[in-house]
PDB file of N, CA and C in Angstrom:
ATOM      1  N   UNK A   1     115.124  68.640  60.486  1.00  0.00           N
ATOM      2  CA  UNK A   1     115.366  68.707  59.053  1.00  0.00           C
ATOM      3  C   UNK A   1     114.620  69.927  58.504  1.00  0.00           C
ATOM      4  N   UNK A   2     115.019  70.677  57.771  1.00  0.00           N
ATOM      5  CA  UNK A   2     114.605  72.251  57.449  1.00  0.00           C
ATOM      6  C   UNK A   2     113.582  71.946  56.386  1.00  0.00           C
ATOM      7  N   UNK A   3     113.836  70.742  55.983  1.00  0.00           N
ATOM      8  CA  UNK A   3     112.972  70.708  54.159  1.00  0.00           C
ATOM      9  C   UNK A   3     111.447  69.543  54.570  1.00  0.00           C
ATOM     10  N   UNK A   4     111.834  68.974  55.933  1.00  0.00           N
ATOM     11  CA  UNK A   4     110.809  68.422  55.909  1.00  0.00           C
ATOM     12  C   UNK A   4     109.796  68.750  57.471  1.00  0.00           C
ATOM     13  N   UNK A   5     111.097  69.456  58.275  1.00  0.00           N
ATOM     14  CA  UNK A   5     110.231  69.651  59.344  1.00  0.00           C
ATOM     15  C   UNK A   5     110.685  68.313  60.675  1.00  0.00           C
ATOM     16  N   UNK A   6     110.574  67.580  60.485  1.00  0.00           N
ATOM     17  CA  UNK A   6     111.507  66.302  61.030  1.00  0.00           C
ATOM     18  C   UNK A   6     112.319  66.333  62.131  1.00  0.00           C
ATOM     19  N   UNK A   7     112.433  66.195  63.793  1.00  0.00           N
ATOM     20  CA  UNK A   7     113.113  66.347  64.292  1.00  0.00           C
ATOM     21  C   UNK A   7     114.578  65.286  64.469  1.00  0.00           C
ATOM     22  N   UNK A   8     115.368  65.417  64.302  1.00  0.00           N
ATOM     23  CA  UNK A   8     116.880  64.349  64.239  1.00  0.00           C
ATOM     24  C   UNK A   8     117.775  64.229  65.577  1.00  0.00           C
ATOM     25  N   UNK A   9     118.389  63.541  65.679  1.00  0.00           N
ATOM     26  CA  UNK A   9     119.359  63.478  66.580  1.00  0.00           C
ATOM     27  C   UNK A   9     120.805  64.117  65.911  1.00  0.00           C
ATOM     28  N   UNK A  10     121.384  64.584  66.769  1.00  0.00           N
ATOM     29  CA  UNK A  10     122.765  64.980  66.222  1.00  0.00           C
ATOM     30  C   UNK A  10     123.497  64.133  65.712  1.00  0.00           C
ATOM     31  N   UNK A  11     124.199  64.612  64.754  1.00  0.00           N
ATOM     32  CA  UNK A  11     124.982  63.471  64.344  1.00  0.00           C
ATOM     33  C   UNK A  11     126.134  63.051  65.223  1.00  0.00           C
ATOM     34  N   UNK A  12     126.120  61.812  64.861  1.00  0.00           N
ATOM     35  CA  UNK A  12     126.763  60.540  65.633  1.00  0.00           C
ATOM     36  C   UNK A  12     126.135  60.164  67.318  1.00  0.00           C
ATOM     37  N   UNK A  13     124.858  60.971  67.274  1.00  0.00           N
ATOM     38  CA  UNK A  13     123.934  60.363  68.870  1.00  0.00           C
ATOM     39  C   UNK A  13     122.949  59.471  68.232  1.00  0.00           C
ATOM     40  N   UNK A  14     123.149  58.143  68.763  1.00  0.00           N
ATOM     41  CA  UNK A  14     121.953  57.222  68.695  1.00  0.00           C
ATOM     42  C   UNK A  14     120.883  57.558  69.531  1.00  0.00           C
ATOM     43  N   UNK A  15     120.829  58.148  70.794  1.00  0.00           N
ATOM     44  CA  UNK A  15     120.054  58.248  71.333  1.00  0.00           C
ATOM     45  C   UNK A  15     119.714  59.984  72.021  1.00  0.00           C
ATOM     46  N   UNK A  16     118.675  60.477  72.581  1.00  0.00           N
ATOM     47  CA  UNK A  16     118.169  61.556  72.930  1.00  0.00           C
ATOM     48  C   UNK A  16     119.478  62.121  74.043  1.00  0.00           C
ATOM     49  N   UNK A  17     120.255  62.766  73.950  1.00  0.00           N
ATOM     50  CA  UNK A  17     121.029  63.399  75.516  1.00  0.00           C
ATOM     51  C   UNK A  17     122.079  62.690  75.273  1.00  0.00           C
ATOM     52  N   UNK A  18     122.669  62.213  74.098  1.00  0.00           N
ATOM     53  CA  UNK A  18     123.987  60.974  74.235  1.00  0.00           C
ATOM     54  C   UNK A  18     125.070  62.444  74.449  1.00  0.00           C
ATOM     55  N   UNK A  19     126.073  61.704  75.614  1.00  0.00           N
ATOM     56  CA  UNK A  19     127.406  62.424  75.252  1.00  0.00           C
ATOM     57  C   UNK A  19     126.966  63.531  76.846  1.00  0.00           C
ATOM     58  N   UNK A  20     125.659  63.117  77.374  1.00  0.00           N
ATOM     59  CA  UNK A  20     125.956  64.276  78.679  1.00  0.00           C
ATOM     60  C   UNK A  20     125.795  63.276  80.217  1.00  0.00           C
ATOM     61  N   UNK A  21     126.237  64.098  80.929  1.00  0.00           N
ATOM     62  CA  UNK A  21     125.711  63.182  81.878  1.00  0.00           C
ATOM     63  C   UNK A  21     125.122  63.254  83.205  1.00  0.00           C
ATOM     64  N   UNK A  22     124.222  64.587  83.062  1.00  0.00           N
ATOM     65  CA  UNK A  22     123.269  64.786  83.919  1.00  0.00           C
ATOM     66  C   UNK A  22     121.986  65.245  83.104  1.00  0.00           C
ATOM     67  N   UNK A  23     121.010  66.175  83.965  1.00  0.00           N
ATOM     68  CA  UNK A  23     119.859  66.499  83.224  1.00  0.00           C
ATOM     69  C   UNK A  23     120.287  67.442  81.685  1.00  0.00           C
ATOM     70  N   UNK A  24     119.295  67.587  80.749  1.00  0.00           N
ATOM     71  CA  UNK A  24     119.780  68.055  79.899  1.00  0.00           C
ATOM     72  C   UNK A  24     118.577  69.397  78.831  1.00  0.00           C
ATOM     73  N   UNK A  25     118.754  69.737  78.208  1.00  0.00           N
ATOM     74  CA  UNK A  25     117.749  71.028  77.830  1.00  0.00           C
ATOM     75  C   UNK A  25     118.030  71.568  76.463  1.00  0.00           C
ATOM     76  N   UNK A  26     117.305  71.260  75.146  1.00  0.00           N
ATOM     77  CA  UNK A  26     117.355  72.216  74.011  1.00  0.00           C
ATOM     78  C   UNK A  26     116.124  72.846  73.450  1.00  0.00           C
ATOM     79  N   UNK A  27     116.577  73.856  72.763  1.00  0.00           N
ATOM     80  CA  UNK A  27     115.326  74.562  72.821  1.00  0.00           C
ATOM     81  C   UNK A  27     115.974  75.131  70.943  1.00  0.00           C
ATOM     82  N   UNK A  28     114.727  75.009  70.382  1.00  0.00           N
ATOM     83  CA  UNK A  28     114.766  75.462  69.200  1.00  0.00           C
ATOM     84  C   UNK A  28     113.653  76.095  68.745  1.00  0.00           C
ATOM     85  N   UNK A  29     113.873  77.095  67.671  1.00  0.00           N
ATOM     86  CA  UNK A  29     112.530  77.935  67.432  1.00  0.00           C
ATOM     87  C   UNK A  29     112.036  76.993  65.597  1.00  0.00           C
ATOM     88  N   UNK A  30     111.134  76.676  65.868  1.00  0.00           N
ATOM     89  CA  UNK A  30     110.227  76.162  64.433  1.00  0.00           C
ATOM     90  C   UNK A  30     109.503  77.526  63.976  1.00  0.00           C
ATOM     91  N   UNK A  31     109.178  77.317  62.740  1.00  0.00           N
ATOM     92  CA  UNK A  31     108.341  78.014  62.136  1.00  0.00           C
ATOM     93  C   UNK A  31     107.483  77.418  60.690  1.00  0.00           C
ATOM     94  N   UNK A  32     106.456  77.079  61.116  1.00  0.00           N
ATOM     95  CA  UNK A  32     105.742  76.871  60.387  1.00  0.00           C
ATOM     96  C   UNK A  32     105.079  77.876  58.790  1.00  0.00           C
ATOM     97  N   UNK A  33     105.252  77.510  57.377  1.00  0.00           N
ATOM     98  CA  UNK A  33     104.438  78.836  56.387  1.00  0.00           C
ATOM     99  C   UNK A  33     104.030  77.746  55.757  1.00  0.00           C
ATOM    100  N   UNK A  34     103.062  78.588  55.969  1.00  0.00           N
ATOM    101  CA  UNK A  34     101.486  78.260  55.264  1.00  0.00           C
ATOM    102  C   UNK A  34     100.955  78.787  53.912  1.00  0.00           C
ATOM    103  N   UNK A  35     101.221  80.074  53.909  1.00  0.00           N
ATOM    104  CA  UNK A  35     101.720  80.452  52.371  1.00  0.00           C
ATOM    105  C   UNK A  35     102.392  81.894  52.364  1.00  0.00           C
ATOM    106  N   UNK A  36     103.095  82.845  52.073  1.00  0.00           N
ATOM    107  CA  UNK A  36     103.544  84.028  51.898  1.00  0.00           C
ATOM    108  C   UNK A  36     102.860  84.976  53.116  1.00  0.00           C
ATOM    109  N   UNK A  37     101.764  84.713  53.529  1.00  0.00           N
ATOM    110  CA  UNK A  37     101.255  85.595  54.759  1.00  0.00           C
ATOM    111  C   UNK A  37     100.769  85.149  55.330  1.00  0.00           C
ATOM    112  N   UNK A  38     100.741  83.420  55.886  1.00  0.00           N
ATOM    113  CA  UNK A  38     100.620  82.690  56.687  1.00  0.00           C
ATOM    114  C   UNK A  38     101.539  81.698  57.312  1.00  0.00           C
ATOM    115  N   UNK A  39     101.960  82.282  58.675  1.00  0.00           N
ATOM    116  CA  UNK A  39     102.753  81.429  58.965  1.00  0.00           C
ATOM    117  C   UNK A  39     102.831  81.046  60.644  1.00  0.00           C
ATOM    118  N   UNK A  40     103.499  80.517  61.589  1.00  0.00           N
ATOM    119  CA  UNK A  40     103.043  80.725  62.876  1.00  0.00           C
ATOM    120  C   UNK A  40     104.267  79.738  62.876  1.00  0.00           C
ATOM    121  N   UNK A  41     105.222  80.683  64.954  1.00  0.00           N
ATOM    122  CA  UNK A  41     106.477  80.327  64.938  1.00  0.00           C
ATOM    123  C   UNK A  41     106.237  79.481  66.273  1.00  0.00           C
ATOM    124  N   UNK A  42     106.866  78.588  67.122  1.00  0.00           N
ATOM    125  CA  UNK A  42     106.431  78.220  68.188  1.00  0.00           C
ATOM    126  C   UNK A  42     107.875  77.911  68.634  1.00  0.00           C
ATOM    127  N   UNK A  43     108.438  78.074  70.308  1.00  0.00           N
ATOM    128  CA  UNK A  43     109.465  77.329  70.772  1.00  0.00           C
ATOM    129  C   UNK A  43     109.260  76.049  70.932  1.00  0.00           C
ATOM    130  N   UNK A  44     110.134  75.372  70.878  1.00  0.00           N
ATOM    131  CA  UNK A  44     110.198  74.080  71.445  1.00  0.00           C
ATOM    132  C   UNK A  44     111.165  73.661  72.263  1.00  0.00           C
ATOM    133  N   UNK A  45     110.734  73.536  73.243  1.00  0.00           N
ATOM    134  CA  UNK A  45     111.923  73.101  73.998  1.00  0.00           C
ATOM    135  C   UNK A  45     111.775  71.363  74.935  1.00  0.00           C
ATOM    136  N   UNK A  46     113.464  70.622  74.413  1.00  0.00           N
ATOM    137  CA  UNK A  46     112.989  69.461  75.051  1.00  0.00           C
ATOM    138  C   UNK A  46     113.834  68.950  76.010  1.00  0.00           C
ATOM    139  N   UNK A  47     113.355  68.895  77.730  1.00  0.00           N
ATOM    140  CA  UNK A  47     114.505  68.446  78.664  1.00  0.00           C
ATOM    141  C   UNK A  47     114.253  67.154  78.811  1.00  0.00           C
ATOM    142  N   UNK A  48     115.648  66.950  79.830  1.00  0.00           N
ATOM    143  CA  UNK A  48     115.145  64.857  80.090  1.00  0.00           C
ATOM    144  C   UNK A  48     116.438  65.009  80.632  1.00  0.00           C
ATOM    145  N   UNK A  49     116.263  63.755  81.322  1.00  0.00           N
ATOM    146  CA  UNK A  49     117.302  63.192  82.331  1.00  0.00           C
ATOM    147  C   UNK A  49     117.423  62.008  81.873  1.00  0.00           C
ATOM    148  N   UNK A  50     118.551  61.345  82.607  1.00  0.00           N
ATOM    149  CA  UNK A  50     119.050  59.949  82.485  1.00  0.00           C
ATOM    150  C   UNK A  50     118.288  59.617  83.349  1.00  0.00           C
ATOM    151  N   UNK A  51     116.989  59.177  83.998  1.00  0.00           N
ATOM    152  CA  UNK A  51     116.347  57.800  84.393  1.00  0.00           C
ATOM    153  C   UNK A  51     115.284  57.386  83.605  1.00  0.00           C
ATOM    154  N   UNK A  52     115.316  55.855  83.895  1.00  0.00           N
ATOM    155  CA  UNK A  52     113.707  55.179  83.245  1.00  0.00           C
ATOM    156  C   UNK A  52     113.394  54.170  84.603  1.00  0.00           C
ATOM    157  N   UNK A  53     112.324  53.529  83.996  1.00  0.00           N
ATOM    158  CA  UNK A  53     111.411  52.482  84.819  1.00  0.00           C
ATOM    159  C   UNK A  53     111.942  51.811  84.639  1.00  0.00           C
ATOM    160  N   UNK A  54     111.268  50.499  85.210  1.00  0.00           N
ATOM    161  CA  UNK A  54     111.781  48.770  84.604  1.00  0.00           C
ATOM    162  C   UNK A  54     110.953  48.469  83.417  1.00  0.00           C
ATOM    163  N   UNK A  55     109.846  49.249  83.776  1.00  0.00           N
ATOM    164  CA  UNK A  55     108.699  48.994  82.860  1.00  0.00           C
ATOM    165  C   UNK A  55     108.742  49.694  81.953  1.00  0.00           C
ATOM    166  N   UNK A  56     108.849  49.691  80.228  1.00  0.00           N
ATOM    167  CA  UNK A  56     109.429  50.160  79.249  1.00  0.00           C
ATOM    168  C   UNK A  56     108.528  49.609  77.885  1.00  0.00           C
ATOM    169  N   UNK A  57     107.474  50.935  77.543  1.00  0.00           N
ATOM    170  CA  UNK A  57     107.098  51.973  78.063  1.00  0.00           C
ATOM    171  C   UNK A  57     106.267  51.783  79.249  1.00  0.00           C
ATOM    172  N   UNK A  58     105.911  52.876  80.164  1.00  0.00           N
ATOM    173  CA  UNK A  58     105.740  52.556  81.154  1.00  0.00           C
ATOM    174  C   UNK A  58     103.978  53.301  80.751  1.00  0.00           C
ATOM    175  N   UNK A  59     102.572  52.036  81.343  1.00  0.00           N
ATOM    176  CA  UNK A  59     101.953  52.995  80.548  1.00  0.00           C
ATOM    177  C   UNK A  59     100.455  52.828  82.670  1.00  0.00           C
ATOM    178  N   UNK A  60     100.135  54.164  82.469  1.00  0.00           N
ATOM    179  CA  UNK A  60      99.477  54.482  83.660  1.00  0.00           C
ATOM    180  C   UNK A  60      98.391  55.163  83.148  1.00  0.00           C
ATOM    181  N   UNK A  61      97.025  54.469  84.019  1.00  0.00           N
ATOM    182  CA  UNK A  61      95.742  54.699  84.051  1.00  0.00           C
ATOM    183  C   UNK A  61      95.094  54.784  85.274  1.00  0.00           C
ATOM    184  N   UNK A  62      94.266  55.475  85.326  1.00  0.00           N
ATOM    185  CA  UNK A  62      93.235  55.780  86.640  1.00  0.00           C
ATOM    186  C   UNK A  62      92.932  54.064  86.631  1.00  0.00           C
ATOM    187  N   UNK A  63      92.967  53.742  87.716  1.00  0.00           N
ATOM    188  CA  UNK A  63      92.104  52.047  87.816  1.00  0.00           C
ATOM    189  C   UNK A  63      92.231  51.696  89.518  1.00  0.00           C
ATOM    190  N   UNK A  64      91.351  50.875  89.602  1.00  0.00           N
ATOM    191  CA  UNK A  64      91.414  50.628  91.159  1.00  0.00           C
ATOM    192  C   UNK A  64      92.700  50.035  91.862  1.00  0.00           C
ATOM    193  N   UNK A  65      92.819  50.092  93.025  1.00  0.00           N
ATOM    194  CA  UNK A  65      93.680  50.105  93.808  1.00  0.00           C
ATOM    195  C   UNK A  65      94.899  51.160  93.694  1.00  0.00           C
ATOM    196  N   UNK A  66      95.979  51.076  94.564  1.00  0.00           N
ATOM    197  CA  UNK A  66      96.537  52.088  94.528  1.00  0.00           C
ATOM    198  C   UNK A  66      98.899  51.219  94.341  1.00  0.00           C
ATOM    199  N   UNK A  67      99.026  51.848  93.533  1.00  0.00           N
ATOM    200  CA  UNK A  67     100.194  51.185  93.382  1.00  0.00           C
ATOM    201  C   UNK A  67     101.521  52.425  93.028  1.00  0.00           C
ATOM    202  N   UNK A  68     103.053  52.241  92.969  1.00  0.00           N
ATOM    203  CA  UNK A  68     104.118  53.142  92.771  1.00  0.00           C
ATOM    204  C   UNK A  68     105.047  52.159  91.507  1.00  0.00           C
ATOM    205  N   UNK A  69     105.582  53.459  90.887  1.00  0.00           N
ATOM    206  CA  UNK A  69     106.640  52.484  90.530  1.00  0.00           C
ATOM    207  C   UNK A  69     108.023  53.500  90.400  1.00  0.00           C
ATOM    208  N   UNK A  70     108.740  52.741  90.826  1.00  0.00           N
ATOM    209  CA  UNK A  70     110.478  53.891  91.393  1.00  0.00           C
ATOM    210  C   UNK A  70     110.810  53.521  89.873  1.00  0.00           C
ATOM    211  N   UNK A  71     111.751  54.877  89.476  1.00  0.00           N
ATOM    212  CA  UNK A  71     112.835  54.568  88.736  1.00  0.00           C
ATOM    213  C   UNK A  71     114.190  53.889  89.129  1.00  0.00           C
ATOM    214  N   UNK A  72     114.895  53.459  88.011  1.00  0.00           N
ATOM    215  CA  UNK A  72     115.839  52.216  88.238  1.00  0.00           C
ATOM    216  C   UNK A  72     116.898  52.872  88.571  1.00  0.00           C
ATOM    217  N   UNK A  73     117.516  54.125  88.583  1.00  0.00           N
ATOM    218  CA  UNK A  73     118.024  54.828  88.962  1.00  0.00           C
ATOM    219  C   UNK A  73     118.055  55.394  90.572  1.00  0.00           C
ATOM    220  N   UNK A  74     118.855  55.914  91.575  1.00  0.00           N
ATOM    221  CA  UNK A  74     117.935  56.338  92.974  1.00  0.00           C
ATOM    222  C   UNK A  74     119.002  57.612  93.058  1.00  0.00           C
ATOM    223  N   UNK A  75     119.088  58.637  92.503  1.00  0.00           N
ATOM    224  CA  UNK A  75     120.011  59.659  92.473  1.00  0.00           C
ATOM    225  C   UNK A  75     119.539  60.708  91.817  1.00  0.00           C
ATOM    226  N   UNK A  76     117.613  60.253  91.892  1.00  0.00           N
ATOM    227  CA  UNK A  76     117.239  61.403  90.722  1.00  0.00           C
ATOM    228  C   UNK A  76     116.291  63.018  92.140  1.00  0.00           C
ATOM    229  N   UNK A  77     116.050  63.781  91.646  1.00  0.00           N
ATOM    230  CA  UNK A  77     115.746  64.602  92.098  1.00  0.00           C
ATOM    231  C   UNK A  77     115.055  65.695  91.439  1.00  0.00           C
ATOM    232  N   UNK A  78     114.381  66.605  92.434  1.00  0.00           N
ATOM    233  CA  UNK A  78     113.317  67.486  91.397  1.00  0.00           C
ATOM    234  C   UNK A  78     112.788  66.774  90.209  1.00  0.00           C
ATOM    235  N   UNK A  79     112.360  65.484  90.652  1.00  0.00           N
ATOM    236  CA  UNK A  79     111.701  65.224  89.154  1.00  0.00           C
ATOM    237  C   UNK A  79     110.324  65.927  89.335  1.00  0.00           C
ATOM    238  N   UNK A  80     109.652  66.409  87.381  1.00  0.00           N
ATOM    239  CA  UNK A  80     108.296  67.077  87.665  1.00  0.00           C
ATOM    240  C   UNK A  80     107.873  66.281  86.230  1.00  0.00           C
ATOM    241  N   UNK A  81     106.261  66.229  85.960  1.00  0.00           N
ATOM    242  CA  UNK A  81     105.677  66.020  84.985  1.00  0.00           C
ATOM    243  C   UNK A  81     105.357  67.328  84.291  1.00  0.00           C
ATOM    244  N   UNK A  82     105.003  67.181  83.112  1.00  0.00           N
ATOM    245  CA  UNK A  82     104.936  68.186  82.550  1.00  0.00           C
ATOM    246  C   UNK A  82     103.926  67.983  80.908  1.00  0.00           C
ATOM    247  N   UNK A  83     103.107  68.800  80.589  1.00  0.00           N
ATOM    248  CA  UNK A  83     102.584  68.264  79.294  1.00  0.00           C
ATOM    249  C   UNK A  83     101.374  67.522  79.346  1.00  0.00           C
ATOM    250  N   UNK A  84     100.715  67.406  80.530  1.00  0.00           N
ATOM    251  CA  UNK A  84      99.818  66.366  80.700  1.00  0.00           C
ATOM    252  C   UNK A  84      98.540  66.755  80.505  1.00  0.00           C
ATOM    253  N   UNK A  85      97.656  65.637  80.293  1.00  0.00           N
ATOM    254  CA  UNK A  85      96.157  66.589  80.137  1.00  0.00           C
ATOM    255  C   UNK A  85      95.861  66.615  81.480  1.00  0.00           C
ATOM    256  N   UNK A  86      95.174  67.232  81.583  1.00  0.00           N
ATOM    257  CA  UNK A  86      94.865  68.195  82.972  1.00  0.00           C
ATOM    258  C   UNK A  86      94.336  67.165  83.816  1.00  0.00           C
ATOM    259  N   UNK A  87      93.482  66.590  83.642  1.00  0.00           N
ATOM    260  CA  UNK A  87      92.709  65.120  84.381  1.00  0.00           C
ATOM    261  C   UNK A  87      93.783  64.397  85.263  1.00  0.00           C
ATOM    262  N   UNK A  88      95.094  63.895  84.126  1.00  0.00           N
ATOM    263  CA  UNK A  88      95.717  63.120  85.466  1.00  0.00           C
ATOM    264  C   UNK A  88      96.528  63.729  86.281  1.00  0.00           C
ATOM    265  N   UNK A  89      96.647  65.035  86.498  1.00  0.00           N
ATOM    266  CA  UNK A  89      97.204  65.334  88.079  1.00  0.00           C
ATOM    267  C   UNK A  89      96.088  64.646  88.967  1.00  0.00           C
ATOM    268  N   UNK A  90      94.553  64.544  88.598  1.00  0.00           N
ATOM    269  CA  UNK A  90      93.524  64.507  89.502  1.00  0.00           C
ATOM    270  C   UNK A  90      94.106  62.704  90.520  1.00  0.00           C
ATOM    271  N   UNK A  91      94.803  61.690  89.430  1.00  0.00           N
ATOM    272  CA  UNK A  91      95.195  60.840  89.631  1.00  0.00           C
ATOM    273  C   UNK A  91      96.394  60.069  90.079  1.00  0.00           C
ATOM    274  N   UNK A  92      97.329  60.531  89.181  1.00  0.00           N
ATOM    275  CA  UNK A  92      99.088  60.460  89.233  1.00  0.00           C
ATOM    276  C   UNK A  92      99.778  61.232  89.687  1.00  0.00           C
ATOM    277  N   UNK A  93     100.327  60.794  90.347  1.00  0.00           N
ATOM    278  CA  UNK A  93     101.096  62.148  90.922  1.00  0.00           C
ATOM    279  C   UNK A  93     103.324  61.399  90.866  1.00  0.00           C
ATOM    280  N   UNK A  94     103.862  62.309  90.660  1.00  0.00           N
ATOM    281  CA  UNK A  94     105.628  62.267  90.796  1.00  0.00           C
ATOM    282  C   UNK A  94     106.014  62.805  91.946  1.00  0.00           C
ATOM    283  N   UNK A  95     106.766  61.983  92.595  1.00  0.00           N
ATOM    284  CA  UNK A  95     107.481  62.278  94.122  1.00  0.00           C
ATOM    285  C   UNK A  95     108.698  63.240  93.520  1.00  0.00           C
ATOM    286  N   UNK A  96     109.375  63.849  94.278  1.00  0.00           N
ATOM    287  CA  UNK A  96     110.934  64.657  93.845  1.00  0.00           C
ATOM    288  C   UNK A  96     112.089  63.252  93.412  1.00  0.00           C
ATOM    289  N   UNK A  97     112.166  62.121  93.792  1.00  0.00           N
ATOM    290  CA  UNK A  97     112.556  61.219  93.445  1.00  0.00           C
ATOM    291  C   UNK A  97     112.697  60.367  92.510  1.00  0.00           C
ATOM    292  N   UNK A  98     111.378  60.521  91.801  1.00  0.00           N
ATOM    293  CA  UNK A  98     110.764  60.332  90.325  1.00  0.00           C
ATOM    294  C   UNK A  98     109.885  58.600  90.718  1.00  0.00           C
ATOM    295  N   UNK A  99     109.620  58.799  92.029  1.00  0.00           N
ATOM    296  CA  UNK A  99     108.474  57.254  91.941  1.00  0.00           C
ATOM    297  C   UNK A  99     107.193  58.402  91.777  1.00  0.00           C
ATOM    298  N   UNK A 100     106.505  57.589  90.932  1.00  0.00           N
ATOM    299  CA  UNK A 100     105.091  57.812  90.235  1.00  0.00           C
ATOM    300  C   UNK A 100     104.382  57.038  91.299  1.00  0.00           C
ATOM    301  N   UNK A 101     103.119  57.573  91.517  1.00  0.00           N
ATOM    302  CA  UNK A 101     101.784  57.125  92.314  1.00  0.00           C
ATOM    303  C   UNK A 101     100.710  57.070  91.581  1.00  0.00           C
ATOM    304  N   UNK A 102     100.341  55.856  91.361  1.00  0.00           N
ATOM    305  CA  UNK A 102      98.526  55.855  90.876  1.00  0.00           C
ATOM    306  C   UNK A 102      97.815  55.680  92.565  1.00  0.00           C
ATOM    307  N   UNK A 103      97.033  56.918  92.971  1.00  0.00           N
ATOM    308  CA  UNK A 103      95.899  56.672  93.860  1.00  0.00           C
ATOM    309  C   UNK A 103      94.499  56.291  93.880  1.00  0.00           C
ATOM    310  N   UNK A 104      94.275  54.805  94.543  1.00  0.00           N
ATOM    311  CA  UNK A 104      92.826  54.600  94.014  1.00  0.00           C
ATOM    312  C   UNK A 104      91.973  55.805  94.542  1.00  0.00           C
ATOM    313  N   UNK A 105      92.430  56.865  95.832  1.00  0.00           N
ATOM    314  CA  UNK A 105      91.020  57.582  96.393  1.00  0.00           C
ATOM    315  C   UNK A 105      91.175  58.457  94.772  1.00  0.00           C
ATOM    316  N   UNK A 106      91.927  58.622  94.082  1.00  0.00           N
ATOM    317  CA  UNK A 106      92.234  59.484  93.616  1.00  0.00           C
ATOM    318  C   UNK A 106      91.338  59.137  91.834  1.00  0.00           C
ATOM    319  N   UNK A 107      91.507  57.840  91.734  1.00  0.00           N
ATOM    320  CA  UNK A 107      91.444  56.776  90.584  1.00  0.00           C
ATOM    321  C   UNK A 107      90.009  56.799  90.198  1.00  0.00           C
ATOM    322  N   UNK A 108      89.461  56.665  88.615  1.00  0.00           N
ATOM    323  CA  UNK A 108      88.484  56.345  88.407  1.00  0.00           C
ATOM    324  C   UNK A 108      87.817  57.789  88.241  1.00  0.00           C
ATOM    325  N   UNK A 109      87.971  58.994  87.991  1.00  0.00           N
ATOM    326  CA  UNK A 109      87.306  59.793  87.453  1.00  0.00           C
ATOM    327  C   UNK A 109      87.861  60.629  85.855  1.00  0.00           C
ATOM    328  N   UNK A 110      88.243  59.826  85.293  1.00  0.00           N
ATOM    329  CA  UNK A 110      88.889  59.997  84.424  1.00  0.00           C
ATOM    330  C   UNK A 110      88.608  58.781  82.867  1.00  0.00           C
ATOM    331  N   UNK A 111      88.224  58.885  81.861  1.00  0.00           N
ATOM    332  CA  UNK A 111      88.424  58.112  80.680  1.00  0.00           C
ATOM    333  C   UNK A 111      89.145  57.463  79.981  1.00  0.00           C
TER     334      UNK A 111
END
């Protein structure tokens, strides 16, 4: 939305990627003004695929023992994380398949 800043779905998509049916990618330029000679522009760009978990939202912490969880999907590929604070690569890790790993050797140095 231009007047408020607001990101929307296209019209007539209920949901993020409706209407495709593989991975997907938009990229838009924002620009933030601050006043007449303050302003600052940033890309944004947002991809995603059609898989999820069972577990919805799916939420992962450093903690003992060591566990996976596959997506419900099995046709996915090159999956990568992205955006993360730096700490949990030390912990989590994404297969090309998109099963997630919490490792306990890995677990527990993190807040």
């Amino acid at each position: 939305d231009g007047m408020t800043g607001k990101l929307e779905l296209d019209s007539g998509c209920g949901t993020v990627g409706c209407g495709t049916q593989g991975s997907f990618q938009v990229t838009c330029v924002l620009t933030a003004h601050q006043t007449p000679e303050l302003n600052a522009t940033a890309q944004l760009t947002v991809s995603g695929s059609h898989f999820a978990y069972t577990t919805a939202p799916f939420v992962g912490r450093p903690s003992p023992g060591s566990w996976t969880v596959a997506p419900i999907v099995t046709d996915v590929s090159a999956a990568s994380m992205s955006c993360t604070p730096s700490d949990t690569k030390s912990w989590l890790t994404i297969s090309d398949n998109g099963v997630l790993e919490v490792a306990s050797s890995k677990a527990g140095t993190s807040g």
